[in-house]
Protein backbone atom coordinates (compact mmCIF):
# COMPACT_ATOMS: atom_id res chain seq x y z
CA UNK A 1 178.65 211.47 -38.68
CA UNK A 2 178.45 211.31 -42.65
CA UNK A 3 175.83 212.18 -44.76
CA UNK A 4 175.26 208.46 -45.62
CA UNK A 5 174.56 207.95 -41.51
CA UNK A 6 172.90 210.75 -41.22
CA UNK A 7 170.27 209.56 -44.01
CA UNK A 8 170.10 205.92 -42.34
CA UNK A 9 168.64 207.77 -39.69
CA UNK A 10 166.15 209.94 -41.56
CA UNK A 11 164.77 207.23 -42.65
CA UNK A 12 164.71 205.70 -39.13
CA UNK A 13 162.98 208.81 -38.22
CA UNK A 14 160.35 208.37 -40.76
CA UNK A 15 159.64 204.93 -39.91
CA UNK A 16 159.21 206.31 -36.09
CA UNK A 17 156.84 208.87 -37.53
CA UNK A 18 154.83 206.33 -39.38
CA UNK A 19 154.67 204.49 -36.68
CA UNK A 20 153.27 207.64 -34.44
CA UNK A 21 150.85 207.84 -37.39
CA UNK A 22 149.40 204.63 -37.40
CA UNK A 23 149.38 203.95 -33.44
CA UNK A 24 146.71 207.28 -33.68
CA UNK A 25 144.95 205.22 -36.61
CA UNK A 26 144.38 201.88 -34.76
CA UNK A 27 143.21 204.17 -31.70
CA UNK A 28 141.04 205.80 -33.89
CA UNK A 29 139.70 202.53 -35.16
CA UNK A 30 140.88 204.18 -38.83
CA UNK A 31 141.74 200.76 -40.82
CA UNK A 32 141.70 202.10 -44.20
CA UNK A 33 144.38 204.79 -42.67
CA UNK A 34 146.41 202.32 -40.99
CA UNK A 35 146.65 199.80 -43.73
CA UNK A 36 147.75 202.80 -46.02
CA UNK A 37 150.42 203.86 -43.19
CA UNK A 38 151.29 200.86 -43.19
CA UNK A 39 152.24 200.38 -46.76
CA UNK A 40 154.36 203.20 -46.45
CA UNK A 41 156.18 202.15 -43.96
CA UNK A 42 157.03 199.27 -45.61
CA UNK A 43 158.54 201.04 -48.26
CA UNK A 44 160.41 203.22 -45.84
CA UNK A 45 161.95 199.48 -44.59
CA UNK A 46 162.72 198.56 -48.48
CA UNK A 47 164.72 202.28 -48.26
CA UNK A 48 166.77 201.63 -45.12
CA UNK A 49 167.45 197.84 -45.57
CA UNK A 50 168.81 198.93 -49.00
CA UNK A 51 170.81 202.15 -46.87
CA UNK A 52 172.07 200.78 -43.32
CA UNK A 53 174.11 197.78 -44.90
CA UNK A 54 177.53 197.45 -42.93
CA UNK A 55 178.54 201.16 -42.72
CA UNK A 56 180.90 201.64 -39.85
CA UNK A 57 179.23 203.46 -37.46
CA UNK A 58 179.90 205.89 -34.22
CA UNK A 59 178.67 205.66 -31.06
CA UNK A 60 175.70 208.37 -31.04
CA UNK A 61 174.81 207.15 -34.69
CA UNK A 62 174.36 204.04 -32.67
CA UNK A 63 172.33 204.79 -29.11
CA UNK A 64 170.11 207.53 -32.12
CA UNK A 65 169.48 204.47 -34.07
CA UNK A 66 168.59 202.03 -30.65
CA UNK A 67 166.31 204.85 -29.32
CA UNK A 68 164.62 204.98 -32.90
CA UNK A 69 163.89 201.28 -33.06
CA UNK A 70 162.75 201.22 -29.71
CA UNK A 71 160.01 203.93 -30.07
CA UNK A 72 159.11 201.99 -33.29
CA UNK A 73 158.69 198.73 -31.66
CA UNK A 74 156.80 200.53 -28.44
CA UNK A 75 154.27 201.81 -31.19
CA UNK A 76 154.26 198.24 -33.01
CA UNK A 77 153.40 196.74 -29.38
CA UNK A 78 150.55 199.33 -28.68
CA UNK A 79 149.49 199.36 -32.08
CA UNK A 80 148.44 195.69 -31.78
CA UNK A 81 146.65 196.44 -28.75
CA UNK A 82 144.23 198.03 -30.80
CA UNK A 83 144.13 195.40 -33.82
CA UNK A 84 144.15 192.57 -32.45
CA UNK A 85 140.51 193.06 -30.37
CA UNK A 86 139.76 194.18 -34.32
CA UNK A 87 141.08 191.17 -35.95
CA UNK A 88 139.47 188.59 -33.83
CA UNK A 89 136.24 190.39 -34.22
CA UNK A 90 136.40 190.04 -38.17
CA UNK A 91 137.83 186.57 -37.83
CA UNK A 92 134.38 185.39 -36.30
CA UNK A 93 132.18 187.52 -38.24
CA UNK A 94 134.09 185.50 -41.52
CA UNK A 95 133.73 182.51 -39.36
CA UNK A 96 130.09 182.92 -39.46
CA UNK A 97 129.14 184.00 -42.44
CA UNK A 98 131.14 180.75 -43.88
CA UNK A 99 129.25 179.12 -41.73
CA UNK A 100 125.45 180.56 -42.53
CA UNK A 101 126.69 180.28 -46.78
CA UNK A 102 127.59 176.61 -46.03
CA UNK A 103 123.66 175.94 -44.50
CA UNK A 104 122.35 178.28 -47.45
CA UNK A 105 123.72 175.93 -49.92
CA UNK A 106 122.96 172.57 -48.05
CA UNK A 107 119.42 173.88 -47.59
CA UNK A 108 119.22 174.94 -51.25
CA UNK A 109 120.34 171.62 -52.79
CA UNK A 110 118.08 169.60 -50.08
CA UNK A 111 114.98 172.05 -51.55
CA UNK A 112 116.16 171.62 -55.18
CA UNK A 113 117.12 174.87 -55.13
């Protein structure tokens, strides 16, 4: 394996890592921490789609790199176990206080206000 494959997958292993990191975030109900992780992993994607452009590669580079995006995705699926519950919860708290600003300003304008 060359150095330049052997970096693709540092940066693979990163992105895994991140994605360890923010899985414990959302289960922590840490959003500050996880939009921050997340960030950084998307710099870490910038890095490798800039890196793992059509190198030829062998086959362990290969099944390393499968088992890396697999654990990533795994953590991406439990991830949004977490933040989705979170996200429709702030979606209906928005909802209503749209809703209770509307029927302050339609009271305030029928009151002169």
């Amino acid at each position: 394996m060359t150095n330049a494959h052997e970096h693709i997958l540092d940066v693979y292993s990163s992105i895994s890592a991140k994605t360890g990191e923010m899985l414990e975030a959302a289960k922590a109900g840490d959003w500050d921490r996880l939009v921050q992780l997340e960030h950084d992993c998307r710099a870490l994607i910038e890095t490798l789609k800039q890196s793992d452009a059509g190198a030829e590669v062998g086959a362990r580079f290969l099944q390393r790199k499968v088992a890396l995006i697999r654990k990533v995705l795994a953590d991406d699926a439990e991830i949004r176990k977490f933040t989705e519950p979170w996200m429709t919860q702030l979606e209906a708290y928005l909802g209503n206080a749209r809703r209770e600003h509307k029927l302050q300003r339609a009271y305030e304008s029928d009151h002169g206000g």
